[in-house]
PDB file of N, CA and C in Angstrom:
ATOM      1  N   UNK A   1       5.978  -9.207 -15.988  1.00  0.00           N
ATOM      2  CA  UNK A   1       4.930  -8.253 -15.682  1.00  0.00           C
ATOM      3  C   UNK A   1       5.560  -6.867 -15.573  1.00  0.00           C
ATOM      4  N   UNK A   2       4.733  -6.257 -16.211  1.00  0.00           N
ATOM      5  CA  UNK A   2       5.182  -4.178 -15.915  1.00  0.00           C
ATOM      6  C   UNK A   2       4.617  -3.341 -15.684  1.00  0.00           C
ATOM      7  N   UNK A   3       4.606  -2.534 -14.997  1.00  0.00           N
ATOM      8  CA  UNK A   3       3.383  -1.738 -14.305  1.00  0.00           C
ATOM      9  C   UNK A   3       4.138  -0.170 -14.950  1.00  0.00           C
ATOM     10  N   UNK A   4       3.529   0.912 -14.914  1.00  0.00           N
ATOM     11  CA  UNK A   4       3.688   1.839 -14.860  1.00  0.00           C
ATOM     12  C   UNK A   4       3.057   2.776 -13.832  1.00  0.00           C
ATOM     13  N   UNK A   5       4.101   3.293 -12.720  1.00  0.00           N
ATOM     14  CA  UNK A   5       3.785   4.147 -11.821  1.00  0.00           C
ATOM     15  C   UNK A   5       3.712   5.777 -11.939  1.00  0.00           C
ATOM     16  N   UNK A   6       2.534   5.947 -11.645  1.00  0.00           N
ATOM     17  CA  UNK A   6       2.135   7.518 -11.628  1.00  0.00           C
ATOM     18  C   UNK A   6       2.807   8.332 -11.097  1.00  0.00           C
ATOM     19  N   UNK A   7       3.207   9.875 -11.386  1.00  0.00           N
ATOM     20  CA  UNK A   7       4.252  10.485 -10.424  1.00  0.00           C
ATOM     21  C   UNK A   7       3.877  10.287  -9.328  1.00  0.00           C
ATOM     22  N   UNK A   8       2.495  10.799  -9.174  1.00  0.00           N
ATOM     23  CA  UNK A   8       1.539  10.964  -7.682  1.00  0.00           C
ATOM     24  C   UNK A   8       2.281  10.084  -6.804  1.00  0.00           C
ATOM     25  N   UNK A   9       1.752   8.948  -7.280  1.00  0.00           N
ATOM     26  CA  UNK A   9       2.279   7.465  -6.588  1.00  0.00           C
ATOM     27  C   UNK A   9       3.722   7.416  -6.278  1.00  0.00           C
ATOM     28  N   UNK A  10       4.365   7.610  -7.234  1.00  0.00           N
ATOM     29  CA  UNK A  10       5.795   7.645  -7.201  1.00  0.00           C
ATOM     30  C   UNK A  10       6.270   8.454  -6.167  1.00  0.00           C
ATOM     31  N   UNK A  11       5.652   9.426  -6.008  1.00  0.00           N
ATOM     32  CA  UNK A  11       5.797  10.300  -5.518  1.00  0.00           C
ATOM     33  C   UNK A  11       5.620  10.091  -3.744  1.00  0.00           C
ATOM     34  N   UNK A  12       4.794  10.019  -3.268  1.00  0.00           N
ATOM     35  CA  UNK A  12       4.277   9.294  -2.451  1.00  0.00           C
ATOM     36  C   UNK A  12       4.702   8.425  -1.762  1.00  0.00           C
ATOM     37  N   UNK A  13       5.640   7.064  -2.498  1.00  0.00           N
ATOM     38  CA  UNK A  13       6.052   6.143  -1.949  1.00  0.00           C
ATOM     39  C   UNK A  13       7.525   6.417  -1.923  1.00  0.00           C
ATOM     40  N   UNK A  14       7.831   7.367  -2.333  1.00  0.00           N
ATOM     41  CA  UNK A  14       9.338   7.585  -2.255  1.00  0.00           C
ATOM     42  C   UNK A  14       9.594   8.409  -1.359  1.00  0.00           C
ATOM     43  N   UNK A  15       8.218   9.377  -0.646  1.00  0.00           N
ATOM     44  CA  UNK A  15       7.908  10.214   0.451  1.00  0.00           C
ATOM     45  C   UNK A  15       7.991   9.098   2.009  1.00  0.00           C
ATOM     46  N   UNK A  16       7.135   8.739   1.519  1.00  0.00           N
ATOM     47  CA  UNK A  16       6.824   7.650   2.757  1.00  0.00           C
ATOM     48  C   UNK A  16       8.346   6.667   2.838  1.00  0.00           C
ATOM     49  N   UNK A  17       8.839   6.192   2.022  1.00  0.00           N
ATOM     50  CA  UNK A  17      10.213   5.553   2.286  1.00  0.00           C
ATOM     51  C   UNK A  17      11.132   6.073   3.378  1.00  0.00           C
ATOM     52  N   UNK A  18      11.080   7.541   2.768  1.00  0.00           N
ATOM     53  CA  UNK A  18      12.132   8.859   3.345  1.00  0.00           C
ATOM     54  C   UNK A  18      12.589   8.769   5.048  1.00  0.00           C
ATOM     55  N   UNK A  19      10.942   9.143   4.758  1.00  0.00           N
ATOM     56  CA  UNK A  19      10.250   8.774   6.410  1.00  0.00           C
ATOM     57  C   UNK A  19      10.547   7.741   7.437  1.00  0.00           C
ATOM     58  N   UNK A  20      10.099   6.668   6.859  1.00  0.00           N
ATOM     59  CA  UNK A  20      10.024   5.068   7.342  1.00  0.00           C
ATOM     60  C   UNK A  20      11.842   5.127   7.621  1.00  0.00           C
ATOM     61  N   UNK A  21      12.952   5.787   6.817  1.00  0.00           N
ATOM     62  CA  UNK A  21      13.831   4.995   7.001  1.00  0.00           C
ATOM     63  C   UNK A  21      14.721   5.798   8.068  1.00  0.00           C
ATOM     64  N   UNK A  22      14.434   7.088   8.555  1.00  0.00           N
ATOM     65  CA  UNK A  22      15.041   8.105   9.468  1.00  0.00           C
ATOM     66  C   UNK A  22      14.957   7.001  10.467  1.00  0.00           C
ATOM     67  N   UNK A  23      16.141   7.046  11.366  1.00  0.00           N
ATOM     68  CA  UNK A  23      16.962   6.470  12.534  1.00  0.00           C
ATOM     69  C   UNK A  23      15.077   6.405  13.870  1.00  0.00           C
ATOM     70  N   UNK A  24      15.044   7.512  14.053  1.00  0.00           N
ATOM     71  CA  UNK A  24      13.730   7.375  14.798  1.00  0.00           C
ATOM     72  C   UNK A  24      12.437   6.204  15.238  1.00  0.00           C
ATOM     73  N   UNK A  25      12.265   6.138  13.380  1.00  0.00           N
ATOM     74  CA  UNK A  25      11.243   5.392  12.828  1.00  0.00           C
ATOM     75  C   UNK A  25      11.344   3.822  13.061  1.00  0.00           C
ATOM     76  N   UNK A  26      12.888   3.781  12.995  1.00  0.00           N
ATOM     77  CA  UNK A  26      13.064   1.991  13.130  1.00  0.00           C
ATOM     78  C   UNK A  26      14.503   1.677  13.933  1.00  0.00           C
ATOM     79  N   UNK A  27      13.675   1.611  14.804  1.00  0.00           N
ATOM     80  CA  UNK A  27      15.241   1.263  15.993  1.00  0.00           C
ATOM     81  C   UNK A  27      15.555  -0.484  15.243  1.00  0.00           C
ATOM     82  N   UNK A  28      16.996  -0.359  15.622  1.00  0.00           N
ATOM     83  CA  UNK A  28      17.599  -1.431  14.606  1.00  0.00           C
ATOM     84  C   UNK A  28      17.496  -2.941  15.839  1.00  0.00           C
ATOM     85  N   UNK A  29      17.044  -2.751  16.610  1.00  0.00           N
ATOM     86  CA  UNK A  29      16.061  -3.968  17.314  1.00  0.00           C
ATOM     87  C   UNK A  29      15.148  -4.260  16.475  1.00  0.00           C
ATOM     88  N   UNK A  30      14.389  -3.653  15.944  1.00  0.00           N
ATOM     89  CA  UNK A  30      13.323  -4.110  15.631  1.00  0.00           C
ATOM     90  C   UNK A  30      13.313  -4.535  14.476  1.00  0.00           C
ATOM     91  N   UNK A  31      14.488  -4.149  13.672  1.00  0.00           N
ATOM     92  CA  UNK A  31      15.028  -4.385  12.029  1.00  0.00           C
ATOM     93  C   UNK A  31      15.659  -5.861  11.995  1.00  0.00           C
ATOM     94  N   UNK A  32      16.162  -6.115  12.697  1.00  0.00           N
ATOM     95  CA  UNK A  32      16.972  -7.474  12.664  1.00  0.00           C
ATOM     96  C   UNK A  32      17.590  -7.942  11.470  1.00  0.00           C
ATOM     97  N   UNK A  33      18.306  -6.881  10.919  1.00  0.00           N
ATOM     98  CA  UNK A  33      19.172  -7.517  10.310  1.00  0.00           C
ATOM     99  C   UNK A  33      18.201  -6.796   8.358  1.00  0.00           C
ATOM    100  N   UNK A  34      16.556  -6.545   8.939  1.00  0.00           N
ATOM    101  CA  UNK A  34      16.729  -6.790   7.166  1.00  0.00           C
ATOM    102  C   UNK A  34      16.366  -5.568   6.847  1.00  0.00           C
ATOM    103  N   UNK A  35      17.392  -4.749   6.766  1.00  0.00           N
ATOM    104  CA  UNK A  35      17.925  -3.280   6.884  1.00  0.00           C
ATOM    105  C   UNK A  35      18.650  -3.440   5.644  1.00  0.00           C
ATOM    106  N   UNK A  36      19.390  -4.668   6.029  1.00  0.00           N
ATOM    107  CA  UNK A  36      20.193  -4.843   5.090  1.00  0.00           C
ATOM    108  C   UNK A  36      20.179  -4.997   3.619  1.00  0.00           C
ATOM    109  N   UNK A  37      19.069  -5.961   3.644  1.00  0.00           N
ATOM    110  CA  UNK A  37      18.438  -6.582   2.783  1.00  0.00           C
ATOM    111  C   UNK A  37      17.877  -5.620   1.393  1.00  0.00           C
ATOM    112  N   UNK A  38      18.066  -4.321   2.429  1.00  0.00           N
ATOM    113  CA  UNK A  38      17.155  -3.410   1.241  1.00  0.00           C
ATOM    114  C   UNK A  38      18.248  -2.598   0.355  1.00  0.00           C
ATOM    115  N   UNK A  39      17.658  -2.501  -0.962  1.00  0.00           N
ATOM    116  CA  UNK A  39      18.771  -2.043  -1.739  1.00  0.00           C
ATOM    117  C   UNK A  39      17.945  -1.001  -1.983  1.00  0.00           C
ATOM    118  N   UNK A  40      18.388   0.265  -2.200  1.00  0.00           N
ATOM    119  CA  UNK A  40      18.422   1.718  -2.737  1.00  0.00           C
ATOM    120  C   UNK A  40      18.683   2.122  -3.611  1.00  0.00           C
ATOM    121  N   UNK A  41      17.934   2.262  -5.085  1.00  0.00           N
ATOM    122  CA  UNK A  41      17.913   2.258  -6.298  1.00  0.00           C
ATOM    123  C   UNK A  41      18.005   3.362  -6.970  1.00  0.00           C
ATOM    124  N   UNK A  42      18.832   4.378  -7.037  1.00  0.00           N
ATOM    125  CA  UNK A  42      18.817   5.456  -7.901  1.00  0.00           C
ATOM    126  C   UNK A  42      17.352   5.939  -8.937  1.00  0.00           C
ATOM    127  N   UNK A  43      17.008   7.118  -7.828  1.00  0.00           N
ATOM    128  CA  UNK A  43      15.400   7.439  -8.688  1.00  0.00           C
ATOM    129  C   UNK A  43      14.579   6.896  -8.835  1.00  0.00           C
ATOM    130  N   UNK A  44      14.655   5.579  -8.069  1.00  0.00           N
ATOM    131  CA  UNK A  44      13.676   4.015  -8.230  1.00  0.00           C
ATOM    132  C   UNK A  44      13.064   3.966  -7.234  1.00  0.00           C
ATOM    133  N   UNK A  45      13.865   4.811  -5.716  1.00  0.00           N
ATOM    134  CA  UNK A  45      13.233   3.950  -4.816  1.00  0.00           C
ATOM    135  C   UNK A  45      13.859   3.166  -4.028  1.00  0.00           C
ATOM    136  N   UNK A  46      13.276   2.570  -2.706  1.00  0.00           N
ATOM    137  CA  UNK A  46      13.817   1.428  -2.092  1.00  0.00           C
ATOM    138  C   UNK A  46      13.535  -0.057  -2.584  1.00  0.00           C
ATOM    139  N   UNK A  47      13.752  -1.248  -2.709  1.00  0.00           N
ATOM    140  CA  UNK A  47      13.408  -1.917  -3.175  1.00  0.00           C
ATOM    141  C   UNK A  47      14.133  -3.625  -1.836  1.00  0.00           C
ATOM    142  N   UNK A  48      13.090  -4.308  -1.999  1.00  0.00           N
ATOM    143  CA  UNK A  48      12.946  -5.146  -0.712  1.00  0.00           C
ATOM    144  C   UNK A  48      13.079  -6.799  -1.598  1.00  0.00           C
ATOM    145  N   UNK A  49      14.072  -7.278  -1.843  1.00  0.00           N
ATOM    146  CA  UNK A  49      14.146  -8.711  -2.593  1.00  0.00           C
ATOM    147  C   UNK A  49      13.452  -8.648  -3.520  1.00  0.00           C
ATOM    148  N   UNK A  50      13.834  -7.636  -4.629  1.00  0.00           N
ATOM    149  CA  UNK A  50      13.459  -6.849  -5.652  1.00  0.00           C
ATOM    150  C   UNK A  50      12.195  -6.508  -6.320  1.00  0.00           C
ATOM    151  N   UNK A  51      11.225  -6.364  -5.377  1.00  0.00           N
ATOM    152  CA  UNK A  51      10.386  -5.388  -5.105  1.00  0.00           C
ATOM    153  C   UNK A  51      10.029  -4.468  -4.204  1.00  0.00           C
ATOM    154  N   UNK A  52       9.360  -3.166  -4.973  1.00  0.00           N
ATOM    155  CA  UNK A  52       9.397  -2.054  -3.852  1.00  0.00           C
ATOM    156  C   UNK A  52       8.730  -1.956  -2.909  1.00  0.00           C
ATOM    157  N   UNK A  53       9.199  -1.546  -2.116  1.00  0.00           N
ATOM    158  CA  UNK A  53       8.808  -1.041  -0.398  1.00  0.00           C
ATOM    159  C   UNK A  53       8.191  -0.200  -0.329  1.00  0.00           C
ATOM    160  N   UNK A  54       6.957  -0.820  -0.043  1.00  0.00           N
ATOM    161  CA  UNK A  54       6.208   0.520   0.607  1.00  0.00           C
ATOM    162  C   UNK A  54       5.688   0.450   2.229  1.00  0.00           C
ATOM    163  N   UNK A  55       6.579   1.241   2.715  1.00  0.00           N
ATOM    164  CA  UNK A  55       6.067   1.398   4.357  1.00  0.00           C
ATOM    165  C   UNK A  55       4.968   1.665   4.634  1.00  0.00           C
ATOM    166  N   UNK A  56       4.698   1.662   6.130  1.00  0.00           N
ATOM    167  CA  UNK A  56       3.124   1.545   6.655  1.00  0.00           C
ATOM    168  C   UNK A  56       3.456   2.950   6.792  1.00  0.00           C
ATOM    169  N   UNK A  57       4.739   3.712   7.294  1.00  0.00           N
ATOM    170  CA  UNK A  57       4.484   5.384   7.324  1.00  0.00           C
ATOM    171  C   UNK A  57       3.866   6.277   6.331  1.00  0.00           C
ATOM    172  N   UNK A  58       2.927   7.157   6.498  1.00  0.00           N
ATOM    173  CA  UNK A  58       2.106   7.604   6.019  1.00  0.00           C
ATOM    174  C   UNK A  58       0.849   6.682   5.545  1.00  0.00           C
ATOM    175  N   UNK A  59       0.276   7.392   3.912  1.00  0.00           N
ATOM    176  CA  UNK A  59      -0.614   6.937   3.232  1.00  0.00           C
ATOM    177  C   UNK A  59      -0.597   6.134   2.374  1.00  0.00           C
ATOM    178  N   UNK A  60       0.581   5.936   1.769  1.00  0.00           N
ATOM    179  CA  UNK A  60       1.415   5.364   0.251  1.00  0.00           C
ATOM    180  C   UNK A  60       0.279   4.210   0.758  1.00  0.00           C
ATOM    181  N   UNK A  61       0.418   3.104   1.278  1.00  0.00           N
ATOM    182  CA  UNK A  61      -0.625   1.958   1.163  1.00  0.00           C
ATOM    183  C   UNK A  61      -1.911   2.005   0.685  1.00  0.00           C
ATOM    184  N   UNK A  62      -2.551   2.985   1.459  1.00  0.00           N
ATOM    185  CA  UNK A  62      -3.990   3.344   1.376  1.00  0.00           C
ATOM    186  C   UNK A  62      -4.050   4.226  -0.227  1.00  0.00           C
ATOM    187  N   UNK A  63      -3.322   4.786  -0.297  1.00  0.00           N
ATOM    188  CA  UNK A  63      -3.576   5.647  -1.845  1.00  0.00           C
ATOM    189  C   UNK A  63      -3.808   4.375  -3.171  1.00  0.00           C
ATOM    190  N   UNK A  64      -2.610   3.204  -2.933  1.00  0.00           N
ATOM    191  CA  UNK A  64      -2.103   2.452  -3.802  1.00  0.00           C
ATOM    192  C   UNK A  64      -3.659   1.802  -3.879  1.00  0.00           C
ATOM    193  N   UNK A  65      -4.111   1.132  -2.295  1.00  0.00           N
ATOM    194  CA  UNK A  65      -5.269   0.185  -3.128  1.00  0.00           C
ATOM    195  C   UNK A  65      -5.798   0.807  -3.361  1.00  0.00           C
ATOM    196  N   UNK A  66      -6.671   2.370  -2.504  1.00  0.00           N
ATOM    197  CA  UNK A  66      -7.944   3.112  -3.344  1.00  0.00           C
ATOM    198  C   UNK A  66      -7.792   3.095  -4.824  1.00  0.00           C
ATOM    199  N   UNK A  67      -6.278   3.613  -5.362  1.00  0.00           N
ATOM    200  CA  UNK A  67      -6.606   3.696  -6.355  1.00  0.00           C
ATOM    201  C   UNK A  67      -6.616   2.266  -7.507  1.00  0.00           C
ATOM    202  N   UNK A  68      -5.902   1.141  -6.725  1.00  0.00           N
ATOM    203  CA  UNK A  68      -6.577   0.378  -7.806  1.00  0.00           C
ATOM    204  C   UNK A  68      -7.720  -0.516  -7.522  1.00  0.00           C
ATOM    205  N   UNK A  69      -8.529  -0.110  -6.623  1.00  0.00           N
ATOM    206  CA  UNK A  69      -9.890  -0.283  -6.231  1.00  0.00           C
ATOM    207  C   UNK A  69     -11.001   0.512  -7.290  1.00  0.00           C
ATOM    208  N   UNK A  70     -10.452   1.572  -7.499  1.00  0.00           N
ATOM    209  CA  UNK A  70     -11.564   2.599  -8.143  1.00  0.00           C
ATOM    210  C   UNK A  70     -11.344   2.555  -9.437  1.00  0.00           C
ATOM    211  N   UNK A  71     -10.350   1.657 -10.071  1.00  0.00           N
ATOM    212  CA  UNK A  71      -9.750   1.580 -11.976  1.00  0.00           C
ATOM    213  C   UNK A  71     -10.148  -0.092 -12.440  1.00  0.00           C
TER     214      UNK A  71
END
């Protein structure tokens, strides 16, 4: 399967990653370990047992289904 992601989107979820991953956002209690797990993909993105991550910080969720709700 292959999707093609919109800058918007791209954009967006690579915003919200940024976010989600500052020291603040996720005390490493609460990470347990699958911090680790995540690999950091050059221009790709974060990516979570090789698909991408999209955090609950911000909108990135809500943009993703509206928009494939409305296509």
């Amino acid at each position: 399967m292959s999707m093609t992601i919109q800058s918007s989107v791209k954009d967006n979820i690579l915003a919200a990653q940024d976010e989600a991953s500052k020291v603040e956002n996720a005390p490493a209690e609460m990470l347990r370990g699958l911090d680790q797990q995540i690999e950091n993909k050059v221009n790709e993105g974060m990516f979570f047992m090789d698909q991408i991550w999209v955090p609950f910080v911000g909108n990135a969720r809500k943009m993703i289904m509206d928009e494939v709700h409305t296509t």
